[in-house]
N, C-alpha and C. Protein backbone atom coordinates (compact mmCIF):
# COMPACT_ATOMS: atom_id res chain seq x y z
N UNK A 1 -0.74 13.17 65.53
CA UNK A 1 -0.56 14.25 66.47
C UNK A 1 0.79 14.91 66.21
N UNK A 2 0.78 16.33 66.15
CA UNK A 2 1.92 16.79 66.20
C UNK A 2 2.44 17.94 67.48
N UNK A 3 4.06 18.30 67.26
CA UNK A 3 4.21 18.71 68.70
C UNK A 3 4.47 19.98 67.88
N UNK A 4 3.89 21.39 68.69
CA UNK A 4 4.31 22.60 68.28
C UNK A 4 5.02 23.20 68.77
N UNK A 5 5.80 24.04 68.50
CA UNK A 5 6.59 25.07 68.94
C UNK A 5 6.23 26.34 69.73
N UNK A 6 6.72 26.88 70.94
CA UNK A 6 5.65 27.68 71.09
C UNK A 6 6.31 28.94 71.05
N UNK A 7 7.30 28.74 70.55
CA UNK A 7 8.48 29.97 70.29
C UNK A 7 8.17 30.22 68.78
N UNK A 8 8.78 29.72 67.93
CA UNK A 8 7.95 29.98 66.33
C UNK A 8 6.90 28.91 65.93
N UNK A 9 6.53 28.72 64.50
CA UNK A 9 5.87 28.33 63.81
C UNK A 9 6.18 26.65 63.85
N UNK A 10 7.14 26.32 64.10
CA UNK A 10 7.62 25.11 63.53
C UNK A 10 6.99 24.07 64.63
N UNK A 11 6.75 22.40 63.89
CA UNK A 11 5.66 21.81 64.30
C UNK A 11 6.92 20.01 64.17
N UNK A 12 6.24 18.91 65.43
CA UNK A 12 7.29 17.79 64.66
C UNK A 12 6.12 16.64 65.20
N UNK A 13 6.55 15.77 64.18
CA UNK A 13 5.86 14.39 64.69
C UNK A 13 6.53 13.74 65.93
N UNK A 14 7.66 13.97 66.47
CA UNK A 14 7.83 13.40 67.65
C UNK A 14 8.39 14.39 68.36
N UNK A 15 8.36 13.75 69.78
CA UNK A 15 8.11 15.14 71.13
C UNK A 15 9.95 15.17 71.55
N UNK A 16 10.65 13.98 71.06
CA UNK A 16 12.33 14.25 71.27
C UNK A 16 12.41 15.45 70.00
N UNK A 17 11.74 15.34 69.29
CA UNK A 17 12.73 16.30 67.95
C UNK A 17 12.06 17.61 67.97
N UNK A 18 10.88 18.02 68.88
CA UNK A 18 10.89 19.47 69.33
C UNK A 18 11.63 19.79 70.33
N UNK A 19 11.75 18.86 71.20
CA UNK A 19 12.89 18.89 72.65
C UNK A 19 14.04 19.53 71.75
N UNK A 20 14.88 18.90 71.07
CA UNK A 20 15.93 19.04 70.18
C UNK A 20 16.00 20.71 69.66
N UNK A 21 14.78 20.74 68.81
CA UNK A 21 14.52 21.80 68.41
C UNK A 21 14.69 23.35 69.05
N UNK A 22 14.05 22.84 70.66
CA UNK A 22 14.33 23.91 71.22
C UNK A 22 15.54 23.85 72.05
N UNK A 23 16.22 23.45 72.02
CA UNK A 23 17.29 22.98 72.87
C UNK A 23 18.42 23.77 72.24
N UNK A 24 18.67 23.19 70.74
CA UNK A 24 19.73 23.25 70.39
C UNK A 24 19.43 24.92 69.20
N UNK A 25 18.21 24.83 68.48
CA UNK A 25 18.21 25.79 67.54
C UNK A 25 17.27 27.26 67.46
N UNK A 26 15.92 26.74 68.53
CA UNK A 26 15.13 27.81 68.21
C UNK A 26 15.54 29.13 69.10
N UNK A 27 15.84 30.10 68.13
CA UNK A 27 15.82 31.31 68.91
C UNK A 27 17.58 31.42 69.05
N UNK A 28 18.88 30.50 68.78
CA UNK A 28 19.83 30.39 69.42
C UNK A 28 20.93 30.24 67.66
N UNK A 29 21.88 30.71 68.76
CA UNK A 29 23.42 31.34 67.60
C UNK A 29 23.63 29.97 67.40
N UNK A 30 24.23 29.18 66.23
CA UNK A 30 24.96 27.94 65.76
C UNK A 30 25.99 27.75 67.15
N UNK A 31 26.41 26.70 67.93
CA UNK A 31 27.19 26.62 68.59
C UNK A 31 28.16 25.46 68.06
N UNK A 32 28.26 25.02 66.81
CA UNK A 32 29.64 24.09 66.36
C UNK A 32 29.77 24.56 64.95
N UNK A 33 30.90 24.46 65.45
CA UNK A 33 32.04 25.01 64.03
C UNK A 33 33.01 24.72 63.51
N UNK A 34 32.83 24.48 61.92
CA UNK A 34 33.69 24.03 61.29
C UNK A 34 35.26 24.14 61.95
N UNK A 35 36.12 23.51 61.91
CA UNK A 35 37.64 23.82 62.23
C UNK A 35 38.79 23.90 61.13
N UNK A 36 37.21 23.89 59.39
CA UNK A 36 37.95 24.12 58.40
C UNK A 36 38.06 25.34 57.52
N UNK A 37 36.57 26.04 58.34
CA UNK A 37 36.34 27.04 57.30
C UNK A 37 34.99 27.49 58.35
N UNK A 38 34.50 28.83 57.91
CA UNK A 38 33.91 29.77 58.86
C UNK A 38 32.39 29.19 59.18
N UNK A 39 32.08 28.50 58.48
CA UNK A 39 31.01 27.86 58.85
C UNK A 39 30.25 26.94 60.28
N UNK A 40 28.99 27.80 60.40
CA UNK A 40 28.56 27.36 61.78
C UNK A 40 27.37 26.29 62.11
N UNK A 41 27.04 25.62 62.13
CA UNK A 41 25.79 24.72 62.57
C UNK A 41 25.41 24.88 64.00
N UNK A 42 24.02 24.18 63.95
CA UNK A 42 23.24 24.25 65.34
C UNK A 42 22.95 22.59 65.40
N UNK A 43 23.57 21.77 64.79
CA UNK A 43 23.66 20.68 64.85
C UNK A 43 24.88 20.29 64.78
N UNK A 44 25.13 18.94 65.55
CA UNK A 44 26.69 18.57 65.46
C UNK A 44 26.50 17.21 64.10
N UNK A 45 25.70 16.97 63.70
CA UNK A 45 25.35 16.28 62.61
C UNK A 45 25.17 16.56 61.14
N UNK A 46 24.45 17.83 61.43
CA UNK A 46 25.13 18.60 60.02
C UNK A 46 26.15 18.82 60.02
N UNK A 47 27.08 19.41 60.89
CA UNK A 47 28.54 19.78 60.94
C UNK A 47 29.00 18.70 60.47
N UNK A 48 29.17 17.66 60.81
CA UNK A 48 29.44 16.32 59.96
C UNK A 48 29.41 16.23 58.98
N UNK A 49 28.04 16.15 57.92
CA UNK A 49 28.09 16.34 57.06
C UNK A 49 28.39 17.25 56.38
N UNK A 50 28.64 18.61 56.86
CA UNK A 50 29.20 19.56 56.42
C UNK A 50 30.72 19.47 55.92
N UNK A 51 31.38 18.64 57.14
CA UNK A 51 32.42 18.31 56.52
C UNK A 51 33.34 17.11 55.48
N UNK A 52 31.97 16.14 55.66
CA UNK A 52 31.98 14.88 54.71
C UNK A 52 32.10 15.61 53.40
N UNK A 53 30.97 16.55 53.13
CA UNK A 53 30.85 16.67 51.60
C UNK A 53 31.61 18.32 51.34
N UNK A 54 31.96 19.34 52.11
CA UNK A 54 32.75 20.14 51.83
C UNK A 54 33.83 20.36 51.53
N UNK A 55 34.51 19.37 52.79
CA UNK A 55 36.44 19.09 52.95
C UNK A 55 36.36 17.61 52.20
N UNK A 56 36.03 17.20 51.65
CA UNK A 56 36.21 15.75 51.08
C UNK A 56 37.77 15.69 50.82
N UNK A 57 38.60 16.50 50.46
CA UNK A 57 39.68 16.55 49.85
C UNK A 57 40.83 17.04 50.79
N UNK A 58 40.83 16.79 51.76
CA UNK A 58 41.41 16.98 52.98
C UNK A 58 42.08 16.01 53.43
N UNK A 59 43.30 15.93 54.05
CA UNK A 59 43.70 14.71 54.04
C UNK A 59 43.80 14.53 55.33
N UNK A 60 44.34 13.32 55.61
CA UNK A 60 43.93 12.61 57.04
C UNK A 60 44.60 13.25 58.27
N UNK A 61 46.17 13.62 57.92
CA UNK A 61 46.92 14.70 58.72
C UNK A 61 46.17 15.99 59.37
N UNK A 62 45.31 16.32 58.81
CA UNK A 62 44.41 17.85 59.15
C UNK A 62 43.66 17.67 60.21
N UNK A 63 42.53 16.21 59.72
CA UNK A 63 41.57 15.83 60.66
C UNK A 63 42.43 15.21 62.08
N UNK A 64 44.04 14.57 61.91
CA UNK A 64 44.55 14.38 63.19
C UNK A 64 44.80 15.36 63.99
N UNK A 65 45.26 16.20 63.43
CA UNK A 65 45.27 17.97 63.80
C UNK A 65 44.31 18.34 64.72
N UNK A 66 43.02 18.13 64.57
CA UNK A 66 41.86 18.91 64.95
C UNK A 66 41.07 17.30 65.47
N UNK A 67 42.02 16.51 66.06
CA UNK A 67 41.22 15.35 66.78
C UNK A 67 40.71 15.71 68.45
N UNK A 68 41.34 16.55 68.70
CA UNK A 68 40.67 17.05 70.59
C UNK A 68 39.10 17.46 69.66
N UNK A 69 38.65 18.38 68.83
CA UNK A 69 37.88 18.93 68.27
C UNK A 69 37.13 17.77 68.12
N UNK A 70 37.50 16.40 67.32
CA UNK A 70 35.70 15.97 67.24
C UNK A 70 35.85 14.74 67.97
N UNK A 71 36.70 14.56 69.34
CA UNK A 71 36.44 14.00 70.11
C UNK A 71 35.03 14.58 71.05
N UNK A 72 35.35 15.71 71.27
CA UNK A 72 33.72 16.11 71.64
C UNK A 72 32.59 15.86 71.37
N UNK A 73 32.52 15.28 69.97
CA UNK A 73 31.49 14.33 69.86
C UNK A 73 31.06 12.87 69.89
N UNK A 74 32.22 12.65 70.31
CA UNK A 74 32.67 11.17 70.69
C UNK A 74 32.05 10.18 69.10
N UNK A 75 33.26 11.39 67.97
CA UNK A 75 33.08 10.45 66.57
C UNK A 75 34.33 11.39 66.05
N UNK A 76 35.44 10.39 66.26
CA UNK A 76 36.69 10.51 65.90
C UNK A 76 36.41 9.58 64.49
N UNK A 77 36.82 10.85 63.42
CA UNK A 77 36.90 9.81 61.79
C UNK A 77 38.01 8.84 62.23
N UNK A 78 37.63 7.90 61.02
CA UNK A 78 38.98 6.63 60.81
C UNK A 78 39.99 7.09 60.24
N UNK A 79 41.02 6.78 60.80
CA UNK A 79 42.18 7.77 60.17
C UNK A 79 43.09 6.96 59.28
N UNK A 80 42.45 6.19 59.29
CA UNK A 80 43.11 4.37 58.06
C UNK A 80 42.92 4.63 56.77
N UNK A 81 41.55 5.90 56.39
CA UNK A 81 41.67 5.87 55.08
C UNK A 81 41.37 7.78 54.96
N UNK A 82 41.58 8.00 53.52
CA UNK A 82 41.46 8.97 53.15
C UNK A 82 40.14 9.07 52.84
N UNK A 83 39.53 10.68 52.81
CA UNK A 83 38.55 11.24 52.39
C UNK A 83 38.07 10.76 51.06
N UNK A 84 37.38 10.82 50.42
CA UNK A 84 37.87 10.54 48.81
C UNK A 84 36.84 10.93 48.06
N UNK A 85 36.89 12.29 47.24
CA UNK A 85 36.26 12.47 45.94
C UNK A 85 35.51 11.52 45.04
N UNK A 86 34.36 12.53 45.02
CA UNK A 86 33.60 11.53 43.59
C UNK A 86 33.76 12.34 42.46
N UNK A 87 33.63 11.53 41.56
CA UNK A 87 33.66 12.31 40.18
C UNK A 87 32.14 12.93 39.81
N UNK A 88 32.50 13.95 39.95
CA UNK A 88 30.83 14.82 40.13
C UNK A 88 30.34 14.93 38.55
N UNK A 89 28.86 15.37 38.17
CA UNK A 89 28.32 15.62 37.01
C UNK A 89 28.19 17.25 37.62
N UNK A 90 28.54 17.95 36.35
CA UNK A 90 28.41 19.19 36.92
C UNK A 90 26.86 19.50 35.54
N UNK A 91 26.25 20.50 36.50
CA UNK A 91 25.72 21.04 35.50
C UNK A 91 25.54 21.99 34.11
N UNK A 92 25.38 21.05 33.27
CA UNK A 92 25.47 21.66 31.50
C UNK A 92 25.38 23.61 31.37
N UNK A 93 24.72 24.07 32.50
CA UNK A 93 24.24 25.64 31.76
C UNK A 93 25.08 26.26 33.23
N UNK A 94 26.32 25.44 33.46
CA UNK A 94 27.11 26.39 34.17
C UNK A 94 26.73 27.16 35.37
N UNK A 95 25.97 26.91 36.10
CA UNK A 95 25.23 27.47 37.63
C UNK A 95 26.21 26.80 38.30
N UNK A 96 27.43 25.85 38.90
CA UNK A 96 28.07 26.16 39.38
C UNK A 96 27.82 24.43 40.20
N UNK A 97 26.87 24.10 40.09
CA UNK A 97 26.14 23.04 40.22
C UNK A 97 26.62 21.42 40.14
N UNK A 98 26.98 20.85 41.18
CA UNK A 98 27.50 19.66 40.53
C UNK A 98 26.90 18.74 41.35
N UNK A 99 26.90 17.15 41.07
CA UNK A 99 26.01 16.31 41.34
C UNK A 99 26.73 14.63 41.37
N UNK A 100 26.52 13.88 42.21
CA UNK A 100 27.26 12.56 41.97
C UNK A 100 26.31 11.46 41.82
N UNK A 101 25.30 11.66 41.68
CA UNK A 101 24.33 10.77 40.40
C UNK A 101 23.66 11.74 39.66
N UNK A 102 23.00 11.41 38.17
CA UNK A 102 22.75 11.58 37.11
C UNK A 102 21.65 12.45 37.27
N UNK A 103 20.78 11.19 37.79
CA UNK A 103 19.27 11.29 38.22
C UNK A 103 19.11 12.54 39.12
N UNK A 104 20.02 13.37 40.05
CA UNK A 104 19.85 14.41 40.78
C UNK A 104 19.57 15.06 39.54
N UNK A 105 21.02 15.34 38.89
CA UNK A 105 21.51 16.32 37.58
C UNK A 105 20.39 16.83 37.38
N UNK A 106 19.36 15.49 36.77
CA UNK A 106 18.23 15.26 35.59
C UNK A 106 17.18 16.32 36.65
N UNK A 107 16.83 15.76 38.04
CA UNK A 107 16.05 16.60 38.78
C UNK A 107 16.48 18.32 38.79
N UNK A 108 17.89 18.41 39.19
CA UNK A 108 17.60 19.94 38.71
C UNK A 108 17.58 20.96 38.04
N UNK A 109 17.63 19.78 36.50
CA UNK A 109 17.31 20.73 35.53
C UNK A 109 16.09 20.99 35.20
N UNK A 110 15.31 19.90 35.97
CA UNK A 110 13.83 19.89 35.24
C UNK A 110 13.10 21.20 36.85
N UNK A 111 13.62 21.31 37.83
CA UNK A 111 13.22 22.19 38.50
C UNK A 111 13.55 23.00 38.97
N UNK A 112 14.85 23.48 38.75
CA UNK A 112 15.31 24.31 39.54
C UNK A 112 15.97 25.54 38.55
N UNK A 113 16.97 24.95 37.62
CA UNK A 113 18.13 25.42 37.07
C UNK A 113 17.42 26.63 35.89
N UNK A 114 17.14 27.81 36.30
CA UNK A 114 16.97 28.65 34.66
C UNK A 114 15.02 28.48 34.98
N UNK A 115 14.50 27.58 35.58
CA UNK A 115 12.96 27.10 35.51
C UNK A 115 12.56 28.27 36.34
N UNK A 116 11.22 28.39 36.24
CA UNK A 116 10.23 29.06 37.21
C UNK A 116 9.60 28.39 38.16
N UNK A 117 9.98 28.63 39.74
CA UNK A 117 9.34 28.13 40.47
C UNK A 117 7.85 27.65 39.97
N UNK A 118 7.48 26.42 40.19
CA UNK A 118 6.22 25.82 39.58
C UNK A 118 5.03 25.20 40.86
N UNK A 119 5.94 25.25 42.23
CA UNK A 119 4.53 25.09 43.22
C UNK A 119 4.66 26.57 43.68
N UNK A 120 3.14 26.78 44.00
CA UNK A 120 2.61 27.81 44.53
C UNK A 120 2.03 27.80 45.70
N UNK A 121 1.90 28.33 46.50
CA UNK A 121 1.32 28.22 48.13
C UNK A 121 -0.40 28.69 47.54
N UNK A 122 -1.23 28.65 47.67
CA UNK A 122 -2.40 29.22 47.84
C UNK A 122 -2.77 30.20 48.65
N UNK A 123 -2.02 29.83 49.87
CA UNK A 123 -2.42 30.81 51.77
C UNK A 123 -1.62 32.18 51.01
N UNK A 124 -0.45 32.24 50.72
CA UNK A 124 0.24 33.48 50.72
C UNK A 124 0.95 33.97 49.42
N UNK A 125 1.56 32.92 48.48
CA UNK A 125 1.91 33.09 47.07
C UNK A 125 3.43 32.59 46.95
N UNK A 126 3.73 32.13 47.98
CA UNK A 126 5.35 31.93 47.95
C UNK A 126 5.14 30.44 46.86
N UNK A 127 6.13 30.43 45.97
CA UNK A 127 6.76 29.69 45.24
C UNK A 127 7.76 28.75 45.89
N UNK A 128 7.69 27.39 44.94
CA UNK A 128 8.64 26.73 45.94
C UNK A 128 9.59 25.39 44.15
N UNK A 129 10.99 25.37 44.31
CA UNK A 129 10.84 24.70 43.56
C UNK A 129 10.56 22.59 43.33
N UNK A 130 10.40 22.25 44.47
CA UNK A 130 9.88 20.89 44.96
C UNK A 130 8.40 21.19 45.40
N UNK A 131 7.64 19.45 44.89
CA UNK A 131 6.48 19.85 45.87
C UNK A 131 6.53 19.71 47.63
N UNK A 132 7.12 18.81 47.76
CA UNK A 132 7.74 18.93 49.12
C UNK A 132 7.56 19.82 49.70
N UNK A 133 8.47 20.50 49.36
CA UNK A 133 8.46 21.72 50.17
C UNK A 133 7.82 22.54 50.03
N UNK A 134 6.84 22.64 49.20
CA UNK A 134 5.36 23.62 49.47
C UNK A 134 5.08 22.54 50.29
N UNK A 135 4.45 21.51 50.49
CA UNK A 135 3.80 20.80 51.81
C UNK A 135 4.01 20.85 53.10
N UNK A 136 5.77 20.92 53.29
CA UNK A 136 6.32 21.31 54.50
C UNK A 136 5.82 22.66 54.57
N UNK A 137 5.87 23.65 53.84
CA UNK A 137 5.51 24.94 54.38
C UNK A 137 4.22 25.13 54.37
N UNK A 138 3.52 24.64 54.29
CA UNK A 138 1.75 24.44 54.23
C UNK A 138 1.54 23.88 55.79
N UNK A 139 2.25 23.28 55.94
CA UNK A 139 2.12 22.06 57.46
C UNK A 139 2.48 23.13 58.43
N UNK A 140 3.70 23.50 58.25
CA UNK A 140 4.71 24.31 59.08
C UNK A 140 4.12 25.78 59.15
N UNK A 141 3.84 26.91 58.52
CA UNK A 141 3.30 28.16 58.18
C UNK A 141 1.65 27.61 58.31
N UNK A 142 1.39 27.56 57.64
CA UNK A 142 -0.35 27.20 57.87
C UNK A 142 -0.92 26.65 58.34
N UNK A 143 -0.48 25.54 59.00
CA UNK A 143 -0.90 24.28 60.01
C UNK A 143 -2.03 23.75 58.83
N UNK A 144 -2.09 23.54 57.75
CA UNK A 144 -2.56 23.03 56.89
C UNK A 144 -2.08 21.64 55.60
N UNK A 145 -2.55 20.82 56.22
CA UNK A 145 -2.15 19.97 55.30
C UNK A 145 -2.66 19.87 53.63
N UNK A 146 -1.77 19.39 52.56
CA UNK A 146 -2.53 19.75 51.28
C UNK A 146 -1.95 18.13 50.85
């Protein structure tokens, strides 16, 4: 069973994560924001990760700076250690692209990088470069499973 949306298209296997859905994103402006850079989320969890893997290189002084800020989410980082860089694989044909295992790398060269979208929707023609995500949009847009 799934729960639908009755504002757009979008569909969830459980009835908290359409609650969520409409709560926090459908129809509505990002309400958390980076305190490093202009960037907005409609989740306070992406924002997180937004800043795990964006500011990695930020040092601990900044995030004490801006501690009233993610006390609001009642997830104050540890301030015992530093952020810390990985040594990224960037990608060979220069798209800008970088990666901290191999095996991603390897995935987006074989689908993404310079390639031609290779799934196709049937319902409408949109291209997708994962199959995934033609399925999600088959489920989601078509209410059709493939």
């Amino acid at each position: 069973m799934r729960f639908f949306c009755t504002n757009c298209p979008r569909s969830y296997k459980y009835k908290q994560d359409l609650k969520r859905h409409q709560t926090l994103e459908c129809g509505k402006e990002p309400q958390f924001s980076c305190p490093f850079c202009p960037k907005k989320c409609k989740r306070k969890t992406h924002l997180r990760n937004h800043v795990v893997n964006k500011h990695k290189s930020v040092y601990v002084d900044i995030f004490k700076m801006h501690m009233s800020y993610w006390e609001k989410f009642n997830s104050v980082p540890d301030f015992g250690y530093r952020i810390e860089t990985y040594n990224a694989v960037y990608c060979p044909n220069n798209c800008g692209r970088k990666y901290k295992h191999k095996h991603h790398l390897n995935r987006h060269l074989k689908y993404e990088c310079g390639v031609r979208k290779q799934f196709v929707c049937d319902e409408c023609g949109r291209s997708f470069a994962h199959k995934c995500n033609l399925k999600n949009h088959s489920i989601i847009v078509h209410k059709k499973i493939i």
